[in-house]
C-alpha atoms as a PDB file:
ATOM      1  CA  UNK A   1     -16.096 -54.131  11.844  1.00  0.00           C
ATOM      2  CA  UNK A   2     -16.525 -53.188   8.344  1.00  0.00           C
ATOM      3  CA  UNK A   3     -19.588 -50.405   9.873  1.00  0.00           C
ATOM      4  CA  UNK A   4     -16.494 -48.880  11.827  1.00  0.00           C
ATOM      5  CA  UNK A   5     -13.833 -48.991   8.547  1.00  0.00           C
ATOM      6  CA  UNK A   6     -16.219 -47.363   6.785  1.00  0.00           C
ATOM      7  CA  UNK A   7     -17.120 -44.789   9.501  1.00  0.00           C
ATOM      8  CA  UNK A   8     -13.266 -43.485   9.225  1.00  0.00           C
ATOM      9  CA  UNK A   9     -13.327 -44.148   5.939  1.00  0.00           C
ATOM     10  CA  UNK A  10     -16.279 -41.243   5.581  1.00  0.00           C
ATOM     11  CA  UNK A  11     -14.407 -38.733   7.577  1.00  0.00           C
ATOM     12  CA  UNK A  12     -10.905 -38.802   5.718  1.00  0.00           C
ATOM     13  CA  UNK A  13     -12.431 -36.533   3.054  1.00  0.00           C
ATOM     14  CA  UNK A  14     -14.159 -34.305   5.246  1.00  0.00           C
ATOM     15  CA  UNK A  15     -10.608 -33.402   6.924  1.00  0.00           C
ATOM     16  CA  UNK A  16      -9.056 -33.178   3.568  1.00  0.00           C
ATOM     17  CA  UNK A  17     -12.084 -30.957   2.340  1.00  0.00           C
ATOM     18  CA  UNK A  18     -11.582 -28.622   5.401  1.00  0.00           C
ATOM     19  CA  UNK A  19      -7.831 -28.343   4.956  1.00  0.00           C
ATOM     20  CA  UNK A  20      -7.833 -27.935   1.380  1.00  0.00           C
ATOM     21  CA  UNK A  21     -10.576 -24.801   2.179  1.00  0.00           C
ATOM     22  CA  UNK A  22      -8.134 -23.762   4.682  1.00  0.00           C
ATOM     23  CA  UNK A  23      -5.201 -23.315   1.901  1.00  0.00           C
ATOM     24  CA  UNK A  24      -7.594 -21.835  -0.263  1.00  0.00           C
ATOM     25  CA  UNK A  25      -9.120 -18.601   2.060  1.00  0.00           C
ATOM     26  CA  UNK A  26      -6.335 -16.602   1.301  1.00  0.00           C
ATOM     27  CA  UNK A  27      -6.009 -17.029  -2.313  1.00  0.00           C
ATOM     28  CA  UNK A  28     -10.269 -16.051  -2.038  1.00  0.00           C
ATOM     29  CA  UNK A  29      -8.708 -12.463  -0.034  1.00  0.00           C
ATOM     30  CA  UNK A  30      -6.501 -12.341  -3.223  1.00  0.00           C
ATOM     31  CA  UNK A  31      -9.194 -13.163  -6.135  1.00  0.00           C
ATOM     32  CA  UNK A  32     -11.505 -10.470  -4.008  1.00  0.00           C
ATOM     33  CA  UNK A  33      -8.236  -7.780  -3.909  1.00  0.00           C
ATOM     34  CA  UNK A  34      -7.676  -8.014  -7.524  1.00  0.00           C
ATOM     35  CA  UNK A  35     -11.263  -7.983  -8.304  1.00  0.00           C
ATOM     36  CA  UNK A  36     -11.607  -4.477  -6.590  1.00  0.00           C
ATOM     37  CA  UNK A  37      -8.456  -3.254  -8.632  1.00  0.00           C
ATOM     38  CA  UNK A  38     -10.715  -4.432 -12.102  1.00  0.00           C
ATOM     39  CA  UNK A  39     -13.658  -2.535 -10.807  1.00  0.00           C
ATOM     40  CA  UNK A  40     -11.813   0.502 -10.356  1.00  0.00           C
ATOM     41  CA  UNK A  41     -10.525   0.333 -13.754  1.00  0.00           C
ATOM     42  CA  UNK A  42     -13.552  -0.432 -15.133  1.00  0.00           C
ATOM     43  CA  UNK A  43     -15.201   2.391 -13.296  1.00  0.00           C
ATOM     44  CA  UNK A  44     -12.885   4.813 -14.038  1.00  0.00           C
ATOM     45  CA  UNK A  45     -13.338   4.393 -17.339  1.00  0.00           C
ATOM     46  CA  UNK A  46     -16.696   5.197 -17.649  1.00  0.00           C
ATOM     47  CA  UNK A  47     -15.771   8.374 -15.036  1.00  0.00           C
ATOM     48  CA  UNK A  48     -17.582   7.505 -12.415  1.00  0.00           C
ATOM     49  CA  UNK A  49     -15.188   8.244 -10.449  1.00  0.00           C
ATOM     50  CA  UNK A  50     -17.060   8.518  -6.614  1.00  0.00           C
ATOM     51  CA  UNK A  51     -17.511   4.605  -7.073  1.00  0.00           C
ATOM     52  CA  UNK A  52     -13.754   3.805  -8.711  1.00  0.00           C
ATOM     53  CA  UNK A  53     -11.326   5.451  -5.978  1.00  0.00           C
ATOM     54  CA  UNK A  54     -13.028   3.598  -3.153  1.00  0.00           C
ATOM     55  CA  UNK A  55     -12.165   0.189  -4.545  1.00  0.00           C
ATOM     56  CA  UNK A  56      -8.216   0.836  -4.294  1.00  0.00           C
ATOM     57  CA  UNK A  57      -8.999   1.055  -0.551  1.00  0.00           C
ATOM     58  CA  UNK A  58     -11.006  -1.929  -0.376  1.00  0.00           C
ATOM     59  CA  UNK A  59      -8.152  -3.477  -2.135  1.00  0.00           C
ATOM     60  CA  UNK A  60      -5.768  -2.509   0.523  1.00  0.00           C
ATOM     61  CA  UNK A  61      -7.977  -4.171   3.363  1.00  0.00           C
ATOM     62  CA  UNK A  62      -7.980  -7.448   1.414  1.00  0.00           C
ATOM     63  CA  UNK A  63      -4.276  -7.223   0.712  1.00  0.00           C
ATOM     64  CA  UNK A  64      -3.435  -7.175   4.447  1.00  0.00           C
ATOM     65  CA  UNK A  65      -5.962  -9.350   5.359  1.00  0.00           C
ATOM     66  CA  UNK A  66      -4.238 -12.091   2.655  1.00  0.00           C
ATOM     67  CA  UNK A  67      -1.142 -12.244   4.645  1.00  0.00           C
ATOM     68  CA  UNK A  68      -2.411 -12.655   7.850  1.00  0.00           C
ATOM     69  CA  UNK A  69      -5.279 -15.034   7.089  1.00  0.00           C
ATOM     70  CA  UNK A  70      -2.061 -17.286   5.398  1.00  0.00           C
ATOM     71  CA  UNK A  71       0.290 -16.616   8.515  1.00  0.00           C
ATOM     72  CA  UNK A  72      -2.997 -17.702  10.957  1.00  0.00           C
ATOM     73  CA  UNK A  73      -3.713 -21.121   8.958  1.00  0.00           C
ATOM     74  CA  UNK A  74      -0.117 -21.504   8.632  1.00  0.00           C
ATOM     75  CA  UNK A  75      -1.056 -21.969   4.419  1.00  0.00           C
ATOM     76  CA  UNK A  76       1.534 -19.785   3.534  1.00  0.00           C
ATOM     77  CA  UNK A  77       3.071 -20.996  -0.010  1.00  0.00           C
ATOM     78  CA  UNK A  78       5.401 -19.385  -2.979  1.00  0.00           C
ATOM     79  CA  UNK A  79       2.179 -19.447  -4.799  1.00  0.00           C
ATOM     80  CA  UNK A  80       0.526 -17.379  -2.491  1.00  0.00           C
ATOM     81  CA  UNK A  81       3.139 -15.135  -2.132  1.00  0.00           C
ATOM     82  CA  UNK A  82       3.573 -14.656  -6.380  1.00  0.00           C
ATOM     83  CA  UNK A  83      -0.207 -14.718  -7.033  1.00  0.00           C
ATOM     84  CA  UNK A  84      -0.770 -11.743  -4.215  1.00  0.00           C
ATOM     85  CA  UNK A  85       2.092  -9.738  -6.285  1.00  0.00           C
ATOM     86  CA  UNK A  86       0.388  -9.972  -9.293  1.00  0.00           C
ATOM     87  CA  UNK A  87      -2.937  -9.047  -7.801  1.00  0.00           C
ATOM     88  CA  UNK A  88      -1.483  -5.878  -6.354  1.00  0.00           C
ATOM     89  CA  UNK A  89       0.217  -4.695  -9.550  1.00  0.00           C
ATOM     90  CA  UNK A  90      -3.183  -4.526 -10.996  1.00  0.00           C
ATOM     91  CA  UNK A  91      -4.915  -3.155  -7.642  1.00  0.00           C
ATOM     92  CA  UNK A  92      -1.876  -0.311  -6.926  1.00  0.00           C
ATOM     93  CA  UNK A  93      -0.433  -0.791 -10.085  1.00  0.00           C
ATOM     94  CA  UNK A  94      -2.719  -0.541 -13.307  1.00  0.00           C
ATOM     95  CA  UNK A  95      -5.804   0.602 -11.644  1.00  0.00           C
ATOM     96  CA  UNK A  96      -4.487   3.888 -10.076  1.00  0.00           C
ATOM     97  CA  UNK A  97      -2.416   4.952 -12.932  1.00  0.00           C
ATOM     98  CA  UNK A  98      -5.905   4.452 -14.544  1.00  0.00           C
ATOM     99  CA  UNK A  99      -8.130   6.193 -12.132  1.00  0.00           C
ATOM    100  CA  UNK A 100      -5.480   9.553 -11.996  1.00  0.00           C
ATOM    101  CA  UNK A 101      -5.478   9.380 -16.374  1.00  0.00           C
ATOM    102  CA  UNK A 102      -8.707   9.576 -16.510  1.00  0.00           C
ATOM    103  CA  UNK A 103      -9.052  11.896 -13.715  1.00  0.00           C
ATOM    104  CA  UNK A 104      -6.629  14.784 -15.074  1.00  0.00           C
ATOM    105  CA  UNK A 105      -3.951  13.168 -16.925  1.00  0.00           C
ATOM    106  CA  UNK A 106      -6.221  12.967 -20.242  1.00  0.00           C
ATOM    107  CA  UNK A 107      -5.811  16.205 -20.975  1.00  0.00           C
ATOM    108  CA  UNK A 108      -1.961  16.319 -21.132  1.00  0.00           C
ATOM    109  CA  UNK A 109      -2.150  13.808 -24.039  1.00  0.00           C
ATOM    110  CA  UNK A 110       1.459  11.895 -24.563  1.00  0.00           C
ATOM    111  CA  UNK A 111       3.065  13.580 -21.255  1.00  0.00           C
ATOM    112  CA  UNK A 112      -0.137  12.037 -19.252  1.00  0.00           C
ATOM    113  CA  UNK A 113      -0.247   9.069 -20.473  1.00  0.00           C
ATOM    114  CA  UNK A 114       3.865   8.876 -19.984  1.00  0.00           C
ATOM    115  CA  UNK A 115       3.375   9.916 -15.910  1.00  0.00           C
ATOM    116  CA  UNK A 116       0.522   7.040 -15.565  1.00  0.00           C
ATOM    117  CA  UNK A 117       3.237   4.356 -16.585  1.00  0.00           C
ATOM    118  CA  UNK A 118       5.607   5.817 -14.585  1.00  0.00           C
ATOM    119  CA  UNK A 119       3.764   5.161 -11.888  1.00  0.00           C
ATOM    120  CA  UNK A 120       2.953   1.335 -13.118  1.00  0.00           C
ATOM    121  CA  UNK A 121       6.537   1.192 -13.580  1.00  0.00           C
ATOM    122  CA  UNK A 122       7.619   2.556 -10.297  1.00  0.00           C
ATOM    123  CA  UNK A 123       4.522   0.100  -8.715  1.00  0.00           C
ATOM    124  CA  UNK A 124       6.056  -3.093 -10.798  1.00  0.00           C
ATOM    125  CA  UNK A 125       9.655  -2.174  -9.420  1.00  0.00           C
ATOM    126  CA  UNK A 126       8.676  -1.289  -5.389  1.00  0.00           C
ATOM    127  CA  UNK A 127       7.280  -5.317  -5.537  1.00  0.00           C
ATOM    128  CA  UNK A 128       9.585  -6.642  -7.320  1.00  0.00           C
ATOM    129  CA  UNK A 129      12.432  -5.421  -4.689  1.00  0.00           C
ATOM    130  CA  UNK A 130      10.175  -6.431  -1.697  1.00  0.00           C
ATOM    131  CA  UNK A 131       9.892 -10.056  -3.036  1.00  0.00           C
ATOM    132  CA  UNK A 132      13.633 -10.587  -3.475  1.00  0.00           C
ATOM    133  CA  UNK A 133      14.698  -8.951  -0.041  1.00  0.00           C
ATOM    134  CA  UNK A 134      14.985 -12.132   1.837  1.00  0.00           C
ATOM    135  CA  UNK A 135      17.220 -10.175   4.395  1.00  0.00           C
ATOM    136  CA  UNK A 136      15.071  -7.298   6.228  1.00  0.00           C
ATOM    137  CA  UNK A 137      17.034  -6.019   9.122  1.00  0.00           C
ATOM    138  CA  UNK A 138      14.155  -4.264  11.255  1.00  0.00           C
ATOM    139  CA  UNK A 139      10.666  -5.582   9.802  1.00  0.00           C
ATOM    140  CA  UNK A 140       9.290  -2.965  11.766  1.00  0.00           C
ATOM    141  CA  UNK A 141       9.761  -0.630   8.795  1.00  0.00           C
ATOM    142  CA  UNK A 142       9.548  -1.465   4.958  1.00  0.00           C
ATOM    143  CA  UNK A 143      12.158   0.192   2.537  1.00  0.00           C
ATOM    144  CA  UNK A 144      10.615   2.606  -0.103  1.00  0.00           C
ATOM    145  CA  UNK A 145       6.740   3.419   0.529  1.00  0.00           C
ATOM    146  CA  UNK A 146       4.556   0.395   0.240  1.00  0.00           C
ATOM    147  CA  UNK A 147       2.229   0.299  -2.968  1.00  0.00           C
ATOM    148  CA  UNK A 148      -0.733   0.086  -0.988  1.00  0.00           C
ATOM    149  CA  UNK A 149       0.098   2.703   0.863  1.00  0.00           C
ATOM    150  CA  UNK A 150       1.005   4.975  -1.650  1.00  0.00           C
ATOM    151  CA  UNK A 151      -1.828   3.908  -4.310  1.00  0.00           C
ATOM    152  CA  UNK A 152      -3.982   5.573  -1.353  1.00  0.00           C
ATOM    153  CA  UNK A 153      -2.776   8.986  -1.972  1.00  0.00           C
ATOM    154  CA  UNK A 154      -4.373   9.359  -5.663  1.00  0.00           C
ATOM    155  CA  UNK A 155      -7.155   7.278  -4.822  1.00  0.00           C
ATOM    156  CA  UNK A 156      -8.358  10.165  -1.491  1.00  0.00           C
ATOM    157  CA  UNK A 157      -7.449  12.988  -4.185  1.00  0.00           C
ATOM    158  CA  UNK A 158      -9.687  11.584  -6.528  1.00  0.00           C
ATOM    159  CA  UNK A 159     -12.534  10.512  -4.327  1.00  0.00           C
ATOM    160  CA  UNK A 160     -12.382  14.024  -2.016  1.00  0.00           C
ATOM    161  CA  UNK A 161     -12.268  16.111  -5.392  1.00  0.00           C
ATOM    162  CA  UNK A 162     -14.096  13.645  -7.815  1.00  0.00           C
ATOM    163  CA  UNK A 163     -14.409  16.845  -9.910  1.00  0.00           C
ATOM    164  CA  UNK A 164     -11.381  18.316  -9.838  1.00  0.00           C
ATOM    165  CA  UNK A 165      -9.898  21.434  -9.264  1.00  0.00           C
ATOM    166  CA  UNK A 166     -10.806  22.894 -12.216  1.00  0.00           C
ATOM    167  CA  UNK A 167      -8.299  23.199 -15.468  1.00  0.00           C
ATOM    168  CA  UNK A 168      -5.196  23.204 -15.694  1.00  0.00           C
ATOM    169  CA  UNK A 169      -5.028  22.654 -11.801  1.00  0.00           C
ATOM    170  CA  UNK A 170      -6.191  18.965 -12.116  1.00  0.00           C
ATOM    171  CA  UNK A 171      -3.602  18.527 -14.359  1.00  0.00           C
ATOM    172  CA  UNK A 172      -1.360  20.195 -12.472  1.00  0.00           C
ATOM    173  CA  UNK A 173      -2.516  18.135  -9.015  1.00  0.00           C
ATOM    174  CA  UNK A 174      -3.332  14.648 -10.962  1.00  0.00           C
ATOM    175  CA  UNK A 175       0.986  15.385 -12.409  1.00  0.00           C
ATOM    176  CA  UNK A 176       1.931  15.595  -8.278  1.00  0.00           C
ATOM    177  CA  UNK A 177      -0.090  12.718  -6.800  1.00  0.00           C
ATOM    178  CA  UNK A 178       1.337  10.355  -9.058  1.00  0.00           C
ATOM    179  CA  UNK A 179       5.262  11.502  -9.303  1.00  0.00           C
ATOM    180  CA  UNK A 180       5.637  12.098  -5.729  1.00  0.00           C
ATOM    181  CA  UNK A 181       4.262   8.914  -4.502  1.00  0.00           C
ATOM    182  CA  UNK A 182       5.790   6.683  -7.291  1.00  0.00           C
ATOM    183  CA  UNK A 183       8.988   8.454  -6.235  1.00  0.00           C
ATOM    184  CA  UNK A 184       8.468   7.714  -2.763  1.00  0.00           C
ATOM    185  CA  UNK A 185       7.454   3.850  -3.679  1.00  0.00           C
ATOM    186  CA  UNK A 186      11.318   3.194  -5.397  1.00  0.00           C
ATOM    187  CA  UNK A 187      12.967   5.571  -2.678  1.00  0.00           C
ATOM    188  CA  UNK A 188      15.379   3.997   0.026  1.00  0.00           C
ATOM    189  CA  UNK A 189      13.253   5.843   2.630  1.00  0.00           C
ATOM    190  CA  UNK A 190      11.727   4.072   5.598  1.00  0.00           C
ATOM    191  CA  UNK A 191       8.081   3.971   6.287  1.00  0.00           C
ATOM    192  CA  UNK A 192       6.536   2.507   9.597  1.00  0.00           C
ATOM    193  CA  UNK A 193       4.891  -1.192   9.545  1.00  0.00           C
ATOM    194  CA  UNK A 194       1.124  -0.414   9.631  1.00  0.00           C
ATOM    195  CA  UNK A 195       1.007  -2.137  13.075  1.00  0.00           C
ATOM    196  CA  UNK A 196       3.247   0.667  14.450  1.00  0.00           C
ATOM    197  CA  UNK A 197       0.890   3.181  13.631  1.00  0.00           C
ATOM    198  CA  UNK A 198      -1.948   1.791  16.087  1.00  0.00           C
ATOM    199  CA  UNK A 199      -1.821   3.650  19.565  1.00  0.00           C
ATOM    200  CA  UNK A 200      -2.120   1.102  22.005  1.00  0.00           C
ATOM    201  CA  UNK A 201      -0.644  -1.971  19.783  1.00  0.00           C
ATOM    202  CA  UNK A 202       0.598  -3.561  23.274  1.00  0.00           C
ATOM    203  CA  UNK A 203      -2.389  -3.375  25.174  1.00  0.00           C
ATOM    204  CA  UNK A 204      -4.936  -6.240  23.197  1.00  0.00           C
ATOM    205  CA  UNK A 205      -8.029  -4.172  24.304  1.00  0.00           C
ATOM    206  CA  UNK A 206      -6.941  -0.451  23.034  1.00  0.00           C
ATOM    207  CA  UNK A 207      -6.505  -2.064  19.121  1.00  0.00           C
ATOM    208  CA  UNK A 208     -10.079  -2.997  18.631  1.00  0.00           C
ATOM    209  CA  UNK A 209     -11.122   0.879  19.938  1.00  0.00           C
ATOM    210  CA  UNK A 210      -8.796   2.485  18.013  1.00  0.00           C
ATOM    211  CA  UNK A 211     -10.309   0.505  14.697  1.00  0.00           C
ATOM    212  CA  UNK A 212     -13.569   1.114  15.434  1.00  0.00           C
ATOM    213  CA  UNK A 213     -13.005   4.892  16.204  1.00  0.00           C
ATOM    214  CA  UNK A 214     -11.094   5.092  12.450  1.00  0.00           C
ATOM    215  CA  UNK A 215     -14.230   2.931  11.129  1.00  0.00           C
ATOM    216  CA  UNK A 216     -16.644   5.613  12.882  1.00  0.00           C
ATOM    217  CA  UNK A 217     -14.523   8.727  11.310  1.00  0.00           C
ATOM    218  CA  UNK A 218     -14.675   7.239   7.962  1.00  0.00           C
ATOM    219  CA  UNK A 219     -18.348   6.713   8.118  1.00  0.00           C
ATOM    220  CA  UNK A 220     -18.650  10.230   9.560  1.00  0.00           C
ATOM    221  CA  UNK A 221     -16.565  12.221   6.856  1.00  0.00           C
ATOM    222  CA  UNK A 222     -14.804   9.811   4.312  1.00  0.00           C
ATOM    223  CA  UNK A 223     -13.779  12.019   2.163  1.00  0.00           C
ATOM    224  CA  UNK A 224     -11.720  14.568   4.632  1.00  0.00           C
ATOM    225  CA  UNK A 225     -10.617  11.335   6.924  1.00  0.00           C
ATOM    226  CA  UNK A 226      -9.021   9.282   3.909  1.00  0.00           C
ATOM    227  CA  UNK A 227      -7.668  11.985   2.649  1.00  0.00           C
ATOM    228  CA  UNK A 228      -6.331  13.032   6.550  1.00  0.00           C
ATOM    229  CA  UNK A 229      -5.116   9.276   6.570  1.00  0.00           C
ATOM    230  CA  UNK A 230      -3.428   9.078   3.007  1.00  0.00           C
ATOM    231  CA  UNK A 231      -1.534  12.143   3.391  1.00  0.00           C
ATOM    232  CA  UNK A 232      -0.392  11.506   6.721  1.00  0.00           C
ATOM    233  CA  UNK A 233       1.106   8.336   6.525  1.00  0.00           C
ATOM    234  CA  UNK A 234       3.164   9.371   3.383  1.00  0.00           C
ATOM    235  CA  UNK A 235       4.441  12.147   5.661  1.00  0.00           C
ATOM    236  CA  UNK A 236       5.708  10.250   8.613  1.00  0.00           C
ATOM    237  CA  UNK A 237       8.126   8.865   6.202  1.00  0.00           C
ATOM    238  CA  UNK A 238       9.736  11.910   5.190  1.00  0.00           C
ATOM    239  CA  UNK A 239       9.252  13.578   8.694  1.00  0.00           C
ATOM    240  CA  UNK A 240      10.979  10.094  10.316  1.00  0.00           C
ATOM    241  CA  UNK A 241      13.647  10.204   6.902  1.00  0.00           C
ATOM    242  CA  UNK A 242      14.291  14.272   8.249  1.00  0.00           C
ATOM    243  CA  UNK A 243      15.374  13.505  11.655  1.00  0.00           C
ATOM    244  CA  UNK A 244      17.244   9.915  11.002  1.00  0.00           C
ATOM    245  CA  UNK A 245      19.604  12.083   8.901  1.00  0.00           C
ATOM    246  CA  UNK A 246      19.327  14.832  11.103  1.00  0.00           C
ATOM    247  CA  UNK A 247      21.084  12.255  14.216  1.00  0.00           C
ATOM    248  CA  UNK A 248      23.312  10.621  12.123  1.00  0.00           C
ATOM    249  CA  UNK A 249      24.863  13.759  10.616  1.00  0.00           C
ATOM    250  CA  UNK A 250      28.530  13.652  11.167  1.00  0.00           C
ATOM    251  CA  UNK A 251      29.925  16.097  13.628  1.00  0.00           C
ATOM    252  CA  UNK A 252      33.006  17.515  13.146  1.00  0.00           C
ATOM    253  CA  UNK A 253      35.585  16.913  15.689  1.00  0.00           C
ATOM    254  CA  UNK A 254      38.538  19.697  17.349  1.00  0.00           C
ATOM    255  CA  UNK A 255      41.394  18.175  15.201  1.00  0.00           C
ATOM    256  CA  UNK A 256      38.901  18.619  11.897  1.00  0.00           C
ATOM    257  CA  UNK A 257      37.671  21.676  13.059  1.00  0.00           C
ATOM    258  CA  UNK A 258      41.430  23.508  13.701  1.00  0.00           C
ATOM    259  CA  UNK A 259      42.398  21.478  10.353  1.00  0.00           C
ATOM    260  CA  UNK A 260      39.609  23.904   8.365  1.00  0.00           C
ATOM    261  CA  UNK A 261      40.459  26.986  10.360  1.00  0.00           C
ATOM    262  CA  UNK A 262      44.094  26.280   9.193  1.00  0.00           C
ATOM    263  CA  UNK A 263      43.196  25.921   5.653  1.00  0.00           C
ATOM    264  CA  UNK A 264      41.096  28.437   5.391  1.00  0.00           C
ATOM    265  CA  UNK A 265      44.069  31.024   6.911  1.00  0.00           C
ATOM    266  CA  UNK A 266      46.308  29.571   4.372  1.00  0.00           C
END
């Protein structure tokens, strides 16, 4: 009897062990997504810049890996939600505003160094406002461009044109891929859940193509396909922004109408 006690007694810890690594994989995604935001600052500073932008994508695979490793193991947790915010104000916060100053912002002195924490600013304020919007109406769409998302656009410039454009065009670029996305990032415009942009989403066996065929493209040409993939995404939500307003612009009826032809008479 006391063989058997002891038997279950052994295997208690192994099930707490296993859960407690459970809870833990997605704060490892998180550790491993703010890691690649300190290697591209680190990197950038020494202006290697070929080896710095790539991190800030890496960063975004870990970030949405995070979530859904925590929604799959159901070890979702306030923690986990406040220690992946942090993480990505340092990966598509600190270390693009980084990678872009030392890139062509330098150079501008005071007014570049000004733009770079507008965009940390802008970064800080897009997560703040998607951690207190309890409320989403249509999760198919998130409000403002995502950090992630729009961290990308710097980091393609940079790693298609790691030596610029020559002066004072990198200035001049490095001034527009940093205001227009950090714009975009505190704008009320909506931008397309990344799972809506995957032809095929409904059919289980087209999403695993279509990945693989992106994979294959980037591995082909990665500078011309992120920079195809950056800029494309950020334009879908101004395209989609375009023709909301363009359907919900108010049309003027016949009693309006003959009200403004009599006013204009008068």
């Amino acid at each position: 009897m006391s063989k058997v006690l002891a038997m279950f007694r052994g295997k208690k810890p192994r099930r707490r062990s296993s859960r407690r690594g459970v809870l833990l994989l997605p704060s490892m995604f998180t550790v491993a997504n703010m890691f690649c935001g300190w290697a591209c600052i680190v990197y950038s500073m020494r202006g290697d810049f070929v080896t710095a932008a790539p991190f800030i994508g890496f960063a975004t695979v870990l970030d949405l890996l995070d979530g859904r490793v925590a929604r799959a193991t159901g070890s979702t947790s306030e923690f986990g939600v406040e220690f992946d915010s942090l993480a990505d104000i340092i990966s598509f916060g600190v270390a693009p505003a980084t990678l872009v100053f030392a890139w062509g912002l330098e150079p501008l002195g005071q007014l570049g160094w000004a733009v770079a924490f507008l965009w940390l600013t802008a970064a800080a304020v897009r997560l703040a406002r998607f951690n207190v919007q309890t409320k989403v109406s249509d999760k198919r769409y998130f409000v403002g461009m995502p950090s992630p998302a729009a961290a990308g656009v710097p980091a393609a410039t940079v790693f298609a044109m790691p030596g610029g454009f020559g002066e004072p065009f990198t200035s001049v670029g490095a001034l527009a891929v940093m205001l227009f996305p950090a714009m975009l990032m505190v704008s009320r415009i909506r931008f397309k859940s990344f799972d809506l942009l995957i032809p095929g989403r409904q059919r289980s066996y087209m999403t695993p193509l279509v990945i693989a065929g992106v994979i294959a493209a980037i591995a082909a040409e990665p500078q011309v396909v992120l920079v195809v993939l950056a800029y494309s995404y950020l334009l879908t939500g101004l395209v989609g922004y375009v023709v909301s307003r363009g359907r919900t612009a108010p049309v003027p009826s016949d009693t309006e109408e003959a009200v403004e032809a009599k006013s204009s008479v008068s």
